[in-house]
PDB file of N, CA and C in Angstrom:
ATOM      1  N   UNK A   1      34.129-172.013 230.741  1.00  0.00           N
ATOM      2  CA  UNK A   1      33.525-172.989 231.627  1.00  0.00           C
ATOM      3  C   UNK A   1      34.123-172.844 233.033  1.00  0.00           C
ATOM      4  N   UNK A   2      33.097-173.188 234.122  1.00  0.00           N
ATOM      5  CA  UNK A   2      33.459-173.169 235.187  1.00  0.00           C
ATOM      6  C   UNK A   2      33.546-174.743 236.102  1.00  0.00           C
ATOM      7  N   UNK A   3      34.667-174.934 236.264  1.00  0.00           N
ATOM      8  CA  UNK A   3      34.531-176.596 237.305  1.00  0.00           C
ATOM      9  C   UNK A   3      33.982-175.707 238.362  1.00  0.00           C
ATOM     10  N   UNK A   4      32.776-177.244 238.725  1.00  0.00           N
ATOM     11  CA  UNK A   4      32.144-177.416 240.275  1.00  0.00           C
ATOM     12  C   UNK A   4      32.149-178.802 240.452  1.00  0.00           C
ATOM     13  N   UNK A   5      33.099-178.650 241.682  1.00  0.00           N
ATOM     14  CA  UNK A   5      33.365-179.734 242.422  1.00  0.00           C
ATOM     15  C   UNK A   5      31.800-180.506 242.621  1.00  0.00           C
ATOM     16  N   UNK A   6      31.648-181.940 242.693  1.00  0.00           N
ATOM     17  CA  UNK A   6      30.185-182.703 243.655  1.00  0.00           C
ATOM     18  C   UNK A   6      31.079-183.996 243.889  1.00  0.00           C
ATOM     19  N   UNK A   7      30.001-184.678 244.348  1.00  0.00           N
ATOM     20  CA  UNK A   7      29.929-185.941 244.794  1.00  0.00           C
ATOM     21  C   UNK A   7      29.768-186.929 243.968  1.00  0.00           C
ATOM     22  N   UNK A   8      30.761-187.771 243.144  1.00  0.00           N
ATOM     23  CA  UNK A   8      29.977-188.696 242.675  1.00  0.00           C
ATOM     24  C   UNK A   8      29.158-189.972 242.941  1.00  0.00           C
ATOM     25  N   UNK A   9      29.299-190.176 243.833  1.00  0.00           N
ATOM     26  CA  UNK A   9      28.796-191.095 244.395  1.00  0.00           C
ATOM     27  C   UNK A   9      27.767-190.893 246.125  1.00  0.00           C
ATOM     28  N   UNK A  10      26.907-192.061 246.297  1.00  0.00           N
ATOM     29  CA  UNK A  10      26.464-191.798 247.193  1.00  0.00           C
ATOM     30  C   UNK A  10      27.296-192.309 248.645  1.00  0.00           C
ATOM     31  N   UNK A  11      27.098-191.241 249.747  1.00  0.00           N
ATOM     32  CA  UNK A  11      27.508-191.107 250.900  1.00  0.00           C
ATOM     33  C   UNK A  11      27.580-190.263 251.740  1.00  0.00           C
ATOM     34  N   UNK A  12      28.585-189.123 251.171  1.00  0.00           N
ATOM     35  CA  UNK A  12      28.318-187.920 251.622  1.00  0.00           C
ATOM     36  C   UNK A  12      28.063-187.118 250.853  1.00  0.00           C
ATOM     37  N   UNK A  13      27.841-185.296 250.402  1.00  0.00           N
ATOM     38  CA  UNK A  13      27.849-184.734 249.888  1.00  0.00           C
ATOM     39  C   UNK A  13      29.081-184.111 250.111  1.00  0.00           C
ATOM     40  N   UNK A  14      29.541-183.662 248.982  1.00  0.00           N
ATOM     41  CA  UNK A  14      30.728-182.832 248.830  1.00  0.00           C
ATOM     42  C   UNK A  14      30.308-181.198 248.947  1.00  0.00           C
ATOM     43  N   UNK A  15      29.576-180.592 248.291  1.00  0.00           N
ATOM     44  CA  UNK A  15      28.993-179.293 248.519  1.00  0.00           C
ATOM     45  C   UNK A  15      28.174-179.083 249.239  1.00  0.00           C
ATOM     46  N   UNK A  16      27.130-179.912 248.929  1.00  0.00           N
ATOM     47  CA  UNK A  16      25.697-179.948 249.889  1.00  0.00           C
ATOM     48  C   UNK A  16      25.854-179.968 251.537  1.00  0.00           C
ATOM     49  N   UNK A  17      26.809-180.978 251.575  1.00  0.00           N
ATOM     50  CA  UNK A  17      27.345-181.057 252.948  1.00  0.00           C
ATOM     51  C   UNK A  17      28.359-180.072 253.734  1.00  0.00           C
ATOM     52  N   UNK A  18      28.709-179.392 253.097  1.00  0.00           N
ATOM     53  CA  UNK A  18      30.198-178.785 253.236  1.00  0.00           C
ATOM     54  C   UNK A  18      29.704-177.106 254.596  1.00  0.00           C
ATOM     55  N   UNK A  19      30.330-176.860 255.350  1.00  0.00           N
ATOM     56  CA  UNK A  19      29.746-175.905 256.115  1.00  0.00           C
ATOM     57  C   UNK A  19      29.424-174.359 255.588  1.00  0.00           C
ATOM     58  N   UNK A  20      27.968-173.844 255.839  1.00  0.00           N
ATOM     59  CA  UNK A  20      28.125-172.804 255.213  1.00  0.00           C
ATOM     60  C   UNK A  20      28.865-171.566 255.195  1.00  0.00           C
ATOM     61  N   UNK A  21      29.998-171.801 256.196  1.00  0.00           N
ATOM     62  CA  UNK A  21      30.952-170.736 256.094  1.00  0.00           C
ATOM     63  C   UNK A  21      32.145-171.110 255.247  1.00  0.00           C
ATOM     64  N   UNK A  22      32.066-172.371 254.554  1.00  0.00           N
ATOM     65  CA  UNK A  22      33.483-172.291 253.366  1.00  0.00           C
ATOM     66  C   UNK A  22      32.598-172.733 251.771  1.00  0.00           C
ATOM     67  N   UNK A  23      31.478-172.680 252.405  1.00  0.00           N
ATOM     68  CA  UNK A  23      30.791-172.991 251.020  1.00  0.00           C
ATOM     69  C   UNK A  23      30.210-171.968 250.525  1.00  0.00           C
ATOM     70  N   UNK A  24      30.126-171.051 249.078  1.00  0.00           N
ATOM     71  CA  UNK A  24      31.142-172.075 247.733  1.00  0.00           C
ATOM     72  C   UNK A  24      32.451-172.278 247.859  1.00  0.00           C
ATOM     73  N   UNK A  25      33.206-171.351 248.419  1.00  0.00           N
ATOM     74  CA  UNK A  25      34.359-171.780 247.998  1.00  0.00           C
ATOM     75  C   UNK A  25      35.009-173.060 247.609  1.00  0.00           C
ATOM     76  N   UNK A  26      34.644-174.143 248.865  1.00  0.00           N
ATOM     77  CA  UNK A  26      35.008-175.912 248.479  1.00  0.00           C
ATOM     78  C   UNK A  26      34.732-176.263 247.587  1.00  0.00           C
ATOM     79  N   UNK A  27      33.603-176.045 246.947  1.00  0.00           N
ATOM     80  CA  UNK A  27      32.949-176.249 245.614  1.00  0.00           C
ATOM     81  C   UNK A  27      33.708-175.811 244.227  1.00  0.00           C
ATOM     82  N   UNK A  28      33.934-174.194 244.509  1.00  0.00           N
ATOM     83  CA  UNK A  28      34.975-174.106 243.250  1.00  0.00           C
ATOM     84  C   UNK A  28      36.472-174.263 243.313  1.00  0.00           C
ATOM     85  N   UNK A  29      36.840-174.606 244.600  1.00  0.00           N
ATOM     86  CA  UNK A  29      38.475-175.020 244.667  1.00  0.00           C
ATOM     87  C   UNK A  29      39.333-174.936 243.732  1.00  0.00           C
ATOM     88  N   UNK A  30      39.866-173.864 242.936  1.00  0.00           N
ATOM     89  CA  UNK A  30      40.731-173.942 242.021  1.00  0.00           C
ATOM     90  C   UNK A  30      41.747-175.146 242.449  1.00  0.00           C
ATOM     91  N   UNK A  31      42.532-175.149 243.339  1.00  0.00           N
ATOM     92  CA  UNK A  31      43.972-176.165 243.857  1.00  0.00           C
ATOM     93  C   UNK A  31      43.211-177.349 243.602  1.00  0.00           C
ATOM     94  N   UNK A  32      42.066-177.666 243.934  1.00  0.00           N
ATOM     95  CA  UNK A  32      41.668-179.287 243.881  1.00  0.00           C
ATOM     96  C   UNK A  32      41.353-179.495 242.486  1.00  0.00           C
ATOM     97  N   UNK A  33      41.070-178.603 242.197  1.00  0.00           N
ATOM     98  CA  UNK A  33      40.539-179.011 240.182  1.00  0.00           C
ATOM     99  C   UNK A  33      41.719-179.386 239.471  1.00  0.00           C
ATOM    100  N   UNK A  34      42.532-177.892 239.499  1.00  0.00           N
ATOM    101  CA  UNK A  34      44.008-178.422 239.330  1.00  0.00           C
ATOM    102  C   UNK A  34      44.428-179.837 239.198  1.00  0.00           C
ATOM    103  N   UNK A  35      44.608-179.973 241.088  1.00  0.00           N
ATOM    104  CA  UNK A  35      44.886-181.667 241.616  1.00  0.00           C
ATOM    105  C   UNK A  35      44.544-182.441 240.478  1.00  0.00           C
ATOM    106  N   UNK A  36      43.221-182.769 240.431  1.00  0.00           N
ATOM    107  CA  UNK A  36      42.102-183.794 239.988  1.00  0.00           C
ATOM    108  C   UNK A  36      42.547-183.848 237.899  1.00  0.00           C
ATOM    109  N   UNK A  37      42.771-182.715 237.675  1.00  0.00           N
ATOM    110  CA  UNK A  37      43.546-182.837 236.525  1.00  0.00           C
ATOM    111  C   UNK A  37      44.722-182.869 235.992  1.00  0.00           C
ATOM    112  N   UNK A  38      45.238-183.061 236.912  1.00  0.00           N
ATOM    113  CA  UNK A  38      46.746-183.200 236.966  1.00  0.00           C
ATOM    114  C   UNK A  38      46.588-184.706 236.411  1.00  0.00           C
ATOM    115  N   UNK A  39      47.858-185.458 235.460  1.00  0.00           N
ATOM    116  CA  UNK A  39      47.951-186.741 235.534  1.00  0.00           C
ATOM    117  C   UNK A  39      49.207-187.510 236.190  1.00  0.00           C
ATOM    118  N   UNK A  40      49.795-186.533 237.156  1.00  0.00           N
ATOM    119  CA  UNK A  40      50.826-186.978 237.793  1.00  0.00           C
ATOM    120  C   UNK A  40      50.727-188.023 239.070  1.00  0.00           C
ATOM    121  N   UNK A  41      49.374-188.034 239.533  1.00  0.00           N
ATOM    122  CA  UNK A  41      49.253-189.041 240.764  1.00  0.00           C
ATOM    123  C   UNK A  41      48.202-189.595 240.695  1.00  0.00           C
ATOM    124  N   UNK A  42      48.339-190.904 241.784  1.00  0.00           N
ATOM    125  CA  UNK A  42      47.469-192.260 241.418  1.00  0.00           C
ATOM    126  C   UNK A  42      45.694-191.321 242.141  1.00  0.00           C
ATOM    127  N   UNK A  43      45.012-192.053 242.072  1.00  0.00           N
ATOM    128  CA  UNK A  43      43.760-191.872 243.045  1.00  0.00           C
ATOM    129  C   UNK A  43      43.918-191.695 244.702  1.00  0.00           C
ATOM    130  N   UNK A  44      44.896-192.581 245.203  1.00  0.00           N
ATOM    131  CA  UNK A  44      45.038-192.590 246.116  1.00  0.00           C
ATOM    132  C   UNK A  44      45.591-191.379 247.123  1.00  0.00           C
ATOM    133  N   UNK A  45      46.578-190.896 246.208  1.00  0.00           N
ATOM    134  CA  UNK A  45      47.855-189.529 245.977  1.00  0.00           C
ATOM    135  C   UNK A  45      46.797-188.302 246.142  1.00  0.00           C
ATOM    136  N   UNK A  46      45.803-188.330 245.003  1.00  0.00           N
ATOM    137  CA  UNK A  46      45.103-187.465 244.977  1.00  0.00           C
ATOM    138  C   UNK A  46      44.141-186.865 246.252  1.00  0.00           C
ATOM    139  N   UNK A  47      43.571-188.485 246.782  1.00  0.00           N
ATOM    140  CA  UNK A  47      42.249-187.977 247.625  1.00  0.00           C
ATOM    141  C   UNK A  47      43.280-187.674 248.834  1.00  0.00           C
ATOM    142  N   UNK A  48      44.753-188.272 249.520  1.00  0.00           N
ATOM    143  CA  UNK A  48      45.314-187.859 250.630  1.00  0.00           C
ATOM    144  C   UNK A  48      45.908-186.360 250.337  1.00  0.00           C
ATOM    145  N   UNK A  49      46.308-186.030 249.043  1.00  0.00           N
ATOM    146  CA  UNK A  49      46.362-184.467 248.697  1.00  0.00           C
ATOM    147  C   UNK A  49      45.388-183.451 249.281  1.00  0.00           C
ATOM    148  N   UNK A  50      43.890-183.581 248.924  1.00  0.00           N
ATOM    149  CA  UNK A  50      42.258-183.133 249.047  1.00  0.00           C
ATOM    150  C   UNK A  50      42.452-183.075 250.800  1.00  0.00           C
ATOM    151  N   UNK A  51      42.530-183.909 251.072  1.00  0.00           N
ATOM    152  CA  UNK A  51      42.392-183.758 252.690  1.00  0.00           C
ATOM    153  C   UNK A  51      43.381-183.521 253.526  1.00  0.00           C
ATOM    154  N   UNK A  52      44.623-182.929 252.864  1.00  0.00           N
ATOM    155  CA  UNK A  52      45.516-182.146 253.872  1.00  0.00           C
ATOM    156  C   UNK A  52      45.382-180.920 253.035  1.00  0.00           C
ATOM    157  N   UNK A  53      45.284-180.400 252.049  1.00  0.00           N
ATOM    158  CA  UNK A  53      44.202-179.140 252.233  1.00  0.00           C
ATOM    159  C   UNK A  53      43.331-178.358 252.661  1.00  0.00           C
ATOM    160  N   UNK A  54      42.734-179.570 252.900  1.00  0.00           N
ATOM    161  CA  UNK A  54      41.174-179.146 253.153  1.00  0.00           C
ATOM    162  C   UNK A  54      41.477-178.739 254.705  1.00  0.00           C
ATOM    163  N   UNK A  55      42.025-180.044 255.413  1.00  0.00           N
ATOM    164  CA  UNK A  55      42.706-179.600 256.736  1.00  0.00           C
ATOM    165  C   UNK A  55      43.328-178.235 257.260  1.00  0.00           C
ATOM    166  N   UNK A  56      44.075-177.588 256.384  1.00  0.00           N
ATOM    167  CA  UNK A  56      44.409-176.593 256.256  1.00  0.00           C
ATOM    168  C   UNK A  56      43.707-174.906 256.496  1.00  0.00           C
ATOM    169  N   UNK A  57      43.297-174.977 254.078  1.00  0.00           N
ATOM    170  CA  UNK A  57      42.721-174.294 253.961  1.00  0.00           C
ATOM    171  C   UNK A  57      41.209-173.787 254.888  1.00  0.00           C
ATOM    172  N   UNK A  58      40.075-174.615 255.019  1.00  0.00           N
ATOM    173  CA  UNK A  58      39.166-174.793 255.290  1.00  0.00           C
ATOM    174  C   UNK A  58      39.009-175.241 256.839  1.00  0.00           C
ATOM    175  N   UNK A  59      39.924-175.239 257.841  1.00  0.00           N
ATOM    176  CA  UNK A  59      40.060-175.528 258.779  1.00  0.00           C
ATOM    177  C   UNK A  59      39.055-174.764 260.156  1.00  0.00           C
ATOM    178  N   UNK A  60      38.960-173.261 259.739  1.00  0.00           N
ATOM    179  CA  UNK A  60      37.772-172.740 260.641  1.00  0.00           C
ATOM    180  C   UNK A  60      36.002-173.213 260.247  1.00  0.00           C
ATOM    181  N   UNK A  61      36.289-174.294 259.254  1.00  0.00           N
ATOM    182  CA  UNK A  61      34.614-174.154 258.271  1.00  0.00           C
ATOM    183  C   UNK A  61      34.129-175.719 258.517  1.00  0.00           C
ATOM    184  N   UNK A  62      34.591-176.432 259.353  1.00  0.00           N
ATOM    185  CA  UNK A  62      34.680-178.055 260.122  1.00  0.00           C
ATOM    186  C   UNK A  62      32.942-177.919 260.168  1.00  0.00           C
ATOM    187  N   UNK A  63      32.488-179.342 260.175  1.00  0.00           N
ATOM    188  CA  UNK A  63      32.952-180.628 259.329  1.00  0.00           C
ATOM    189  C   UNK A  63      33.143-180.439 257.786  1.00  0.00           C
ATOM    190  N   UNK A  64      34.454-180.167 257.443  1.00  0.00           N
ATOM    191  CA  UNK A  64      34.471-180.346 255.419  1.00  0.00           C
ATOM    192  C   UNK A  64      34.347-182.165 255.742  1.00  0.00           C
ATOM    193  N   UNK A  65      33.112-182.283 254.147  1.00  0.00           N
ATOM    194  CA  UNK A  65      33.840-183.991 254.709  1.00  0.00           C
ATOM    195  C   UNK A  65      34.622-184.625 253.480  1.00  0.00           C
ATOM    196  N   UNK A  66      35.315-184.752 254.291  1.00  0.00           N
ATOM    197  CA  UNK A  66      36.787-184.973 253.788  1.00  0.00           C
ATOM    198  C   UNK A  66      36.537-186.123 253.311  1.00  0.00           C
ATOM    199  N   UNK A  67      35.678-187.188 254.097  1.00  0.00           N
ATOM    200  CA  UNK A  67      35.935-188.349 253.596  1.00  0.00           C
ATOM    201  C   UNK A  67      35.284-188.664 252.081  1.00  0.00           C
ATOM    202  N   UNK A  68      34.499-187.562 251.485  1.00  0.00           N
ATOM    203  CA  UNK A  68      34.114-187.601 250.026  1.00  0.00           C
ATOM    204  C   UNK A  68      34.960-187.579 248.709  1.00  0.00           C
ATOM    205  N   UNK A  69      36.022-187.313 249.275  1.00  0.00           N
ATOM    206  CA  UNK A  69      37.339-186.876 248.141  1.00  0.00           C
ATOM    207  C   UNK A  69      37.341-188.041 247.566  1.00  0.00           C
ATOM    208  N   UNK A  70      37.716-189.167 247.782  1.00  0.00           N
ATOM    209  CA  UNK A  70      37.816-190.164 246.716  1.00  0.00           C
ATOM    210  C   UNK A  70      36.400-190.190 245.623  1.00  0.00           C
ATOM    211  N   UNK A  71      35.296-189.532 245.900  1.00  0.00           N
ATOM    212  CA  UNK A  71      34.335-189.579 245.314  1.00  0.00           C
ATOM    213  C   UNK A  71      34.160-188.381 244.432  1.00  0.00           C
ATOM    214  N   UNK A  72      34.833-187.422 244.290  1.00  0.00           N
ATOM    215  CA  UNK A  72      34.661-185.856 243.379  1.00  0.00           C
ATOM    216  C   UNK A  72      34.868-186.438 242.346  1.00  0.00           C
ATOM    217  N   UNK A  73      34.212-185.430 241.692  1.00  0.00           N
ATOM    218  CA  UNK A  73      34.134-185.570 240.180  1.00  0.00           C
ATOM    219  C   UNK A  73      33.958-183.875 239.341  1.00  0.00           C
ATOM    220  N   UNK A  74      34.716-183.590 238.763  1.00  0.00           N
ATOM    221  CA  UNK A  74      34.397-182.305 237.988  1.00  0.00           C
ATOM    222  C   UNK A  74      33.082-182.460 237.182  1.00  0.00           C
ATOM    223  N   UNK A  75      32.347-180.991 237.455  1.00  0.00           N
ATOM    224  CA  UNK A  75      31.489-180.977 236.516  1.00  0.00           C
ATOM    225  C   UNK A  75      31.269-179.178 235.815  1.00  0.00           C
ATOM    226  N   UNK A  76      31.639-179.003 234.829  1.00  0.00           N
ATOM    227  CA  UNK A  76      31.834-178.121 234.167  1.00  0.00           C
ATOM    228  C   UNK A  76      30.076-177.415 233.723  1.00  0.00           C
ATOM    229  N   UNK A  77      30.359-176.313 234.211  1.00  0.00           N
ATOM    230  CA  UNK A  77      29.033-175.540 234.256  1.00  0.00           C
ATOM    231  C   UNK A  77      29.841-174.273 233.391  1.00  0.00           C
ATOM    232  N   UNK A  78      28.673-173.480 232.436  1.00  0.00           N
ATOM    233  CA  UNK A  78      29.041-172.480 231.275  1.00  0.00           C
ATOM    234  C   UNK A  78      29.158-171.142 232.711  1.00  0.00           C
ATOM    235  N   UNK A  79      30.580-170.323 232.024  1.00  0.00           N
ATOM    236  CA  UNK A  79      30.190-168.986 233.007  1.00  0.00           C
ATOM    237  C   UNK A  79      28.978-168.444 232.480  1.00  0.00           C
ATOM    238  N   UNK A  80      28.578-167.799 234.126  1.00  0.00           N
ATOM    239  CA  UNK A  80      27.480-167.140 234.049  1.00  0.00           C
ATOM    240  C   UNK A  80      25.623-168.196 234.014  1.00  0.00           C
ATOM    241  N   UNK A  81      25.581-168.848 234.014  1.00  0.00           N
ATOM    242  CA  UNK A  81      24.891-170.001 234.322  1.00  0.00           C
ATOM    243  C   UNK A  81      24.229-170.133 235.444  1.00  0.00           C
ATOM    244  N   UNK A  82      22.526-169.928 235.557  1.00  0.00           N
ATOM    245  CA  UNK A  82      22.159-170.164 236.638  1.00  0.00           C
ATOM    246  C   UNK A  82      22.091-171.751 237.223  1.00  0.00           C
ATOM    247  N   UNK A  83      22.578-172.086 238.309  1.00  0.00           N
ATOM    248  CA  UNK A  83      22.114-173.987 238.498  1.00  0.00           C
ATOM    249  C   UNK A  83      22.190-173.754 240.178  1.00  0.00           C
ATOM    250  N   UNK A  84      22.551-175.096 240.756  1.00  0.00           N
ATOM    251  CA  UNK A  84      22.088-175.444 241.729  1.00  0.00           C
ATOM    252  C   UNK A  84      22.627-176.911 241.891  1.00  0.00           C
ATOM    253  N   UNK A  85      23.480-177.312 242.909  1.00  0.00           N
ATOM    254  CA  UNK A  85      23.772-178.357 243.678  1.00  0.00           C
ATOM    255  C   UNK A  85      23.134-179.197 244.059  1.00  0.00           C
ATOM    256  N   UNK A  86      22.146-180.358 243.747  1.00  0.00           N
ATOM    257  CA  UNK A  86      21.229-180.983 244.468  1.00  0.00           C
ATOM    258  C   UNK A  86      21.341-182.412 244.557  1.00  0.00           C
ATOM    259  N   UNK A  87      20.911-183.116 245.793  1.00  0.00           N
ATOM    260  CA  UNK A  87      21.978-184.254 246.640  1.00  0.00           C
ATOM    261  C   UNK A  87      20.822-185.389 246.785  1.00  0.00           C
ATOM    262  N   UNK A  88      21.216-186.210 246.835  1.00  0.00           N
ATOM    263  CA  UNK A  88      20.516-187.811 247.296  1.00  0.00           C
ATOM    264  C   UNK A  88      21.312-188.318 247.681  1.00  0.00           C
ATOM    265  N   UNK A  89      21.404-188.287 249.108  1.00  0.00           N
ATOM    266  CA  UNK A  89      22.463-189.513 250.354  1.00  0.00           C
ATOM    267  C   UNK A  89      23.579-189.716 249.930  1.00  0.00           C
ATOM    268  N   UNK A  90      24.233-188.087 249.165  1.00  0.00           N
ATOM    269  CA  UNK A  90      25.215-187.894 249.095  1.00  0.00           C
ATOM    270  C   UNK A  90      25.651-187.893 247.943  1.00  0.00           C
ATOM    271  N   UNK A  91      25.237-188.074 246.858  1.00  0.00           N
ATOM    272  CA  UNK A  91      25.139-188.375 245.145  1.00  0.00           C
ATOM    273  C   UNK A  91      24.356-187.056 244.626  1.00  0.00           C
ATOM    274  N   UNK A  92      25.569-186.480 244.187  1.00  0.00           N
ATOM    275  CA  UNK A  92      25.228-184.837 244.193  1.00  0.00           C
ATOM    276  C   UNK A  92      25.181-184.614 242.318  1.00  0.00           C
ATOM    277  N   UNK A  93      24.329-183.868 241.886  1.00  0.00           N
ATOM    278  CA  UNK A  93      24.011-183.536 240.509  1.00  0.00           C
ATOM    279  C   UNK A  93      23.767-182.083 240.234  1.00  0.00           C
ATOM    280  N   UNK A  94      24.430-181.417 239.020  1.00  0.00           N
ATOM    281  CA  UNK A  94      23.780-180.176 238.944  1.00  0.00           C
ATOM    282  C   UNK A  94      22.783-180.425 238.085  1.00  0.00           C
ATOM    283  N   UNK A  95      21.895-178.940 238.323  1.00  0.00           N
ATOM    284  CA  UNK A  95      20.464-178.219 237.557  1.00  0.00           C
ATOM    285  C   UNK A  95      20.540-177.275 237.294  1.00  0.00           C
ATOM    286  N   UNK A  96      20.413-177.324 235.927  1.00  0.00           N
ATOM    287  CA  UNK A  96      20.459-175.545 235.755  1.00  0.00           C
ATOM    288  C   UNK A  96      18.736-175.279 235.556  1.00  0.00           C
ATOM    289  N   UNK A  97      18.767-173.881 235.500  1.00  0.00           N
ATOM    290  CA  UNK A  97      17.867-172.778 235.949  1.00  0.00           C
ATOM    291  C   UNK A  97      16.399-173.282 235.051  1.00  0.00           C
ATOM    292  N   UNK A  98      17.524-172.881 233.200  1.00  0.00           N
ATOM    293  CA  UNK A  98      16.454-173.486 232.417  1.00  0.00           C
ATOM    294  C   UNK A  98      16.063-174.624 232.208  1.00  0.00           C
ATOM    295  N   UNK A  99      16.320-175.856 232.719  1.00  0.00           N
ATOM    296  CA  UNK A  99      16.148-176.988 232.565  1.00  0.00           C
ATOM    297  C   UNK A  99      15.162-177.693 233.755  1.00  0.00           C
ATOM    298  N   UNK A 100      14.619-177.036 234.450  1.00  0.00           N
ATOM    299  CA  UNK A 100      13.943-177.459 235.767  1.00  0.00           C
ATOM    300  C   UNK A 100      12.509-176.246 235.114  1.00  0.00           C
ATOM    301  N   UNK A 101      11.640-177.795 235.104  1.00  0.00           N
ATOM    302  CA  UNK A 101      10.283-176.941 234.710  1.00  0.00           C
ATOM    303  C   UNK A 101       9.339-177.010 235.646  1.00  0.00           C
ATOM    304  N   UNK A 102       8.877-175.539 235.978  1.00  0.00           N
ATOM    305  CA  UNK A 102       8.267-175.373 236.988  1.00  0.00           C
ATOM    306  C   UNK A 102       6.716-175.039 236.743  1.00  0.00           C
ATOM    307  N   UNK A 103       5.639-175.585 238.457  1.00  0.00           N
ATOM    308  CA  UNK A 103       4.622-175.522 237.838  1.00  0.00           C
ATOM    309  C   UNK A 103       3.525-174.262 238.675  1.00  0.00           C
ATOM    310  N   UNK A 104       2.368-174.147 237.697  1.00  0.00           N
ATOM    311  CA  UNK A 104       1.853-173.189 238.642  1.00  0.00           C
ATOM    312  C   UNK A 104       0.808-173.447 239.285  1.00  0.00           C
ATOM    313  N   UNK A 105       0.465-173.094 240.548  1.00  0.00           N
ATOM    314  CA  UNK A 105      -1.177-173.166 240.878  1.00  0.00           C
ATOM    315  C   UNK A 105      -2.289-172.482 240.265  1.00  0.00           C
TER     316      UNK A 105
END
């Protein structure tokens, strides 16, 4: 399995939003998955962790928005898996490939 970072909630997007010169990478963030599963720090610990990273790492790839971190949520996609990131006012969900039925003219 592969973690991909989203948004759980609505506001911003965490991927969707993220600039296309650090995106995917923000998305699969090994260090933040890590973080986020770690059980050593509160919520709070965590999201000020996310954004002096992000500050960092991701620093030529502005606006990351940072201010979504309290809102990530892992979501575990199978390797090799076709899907897709897709957002409503910031309330981000995956789709995979086979599960989106498409129609014809």
């Amino acid at each position: 399995m592969v973690a991909v970072l989203i948004s759980d909630q609505h506001g911003a997007g965490w991927s969707t939003w993220a600039d296309p010169v650090c995106w995917p990478d923000i998305m699969f963030d090994p260090w933040i998955v890590d973080l986020m599963l770690s059980q050593s720090y509160t919520q709070q610990q965590i999201n000020d962790r996310i954004r002096a990273h992000c500050a960092v790492k991701y620093l030529d790839c502005h606006p990351v928005n940072l201010y979504s971190a309290p809102v990530l949520k892992i979501h575990w996609v199978p390797v090799g898996s076709v899907f897709r990131v897709v957002e409503y006012d910031g309330l981000e969900s995956i789709e995979f490939r086979d599960q989106i039925e498409w129609l014809v003219a």
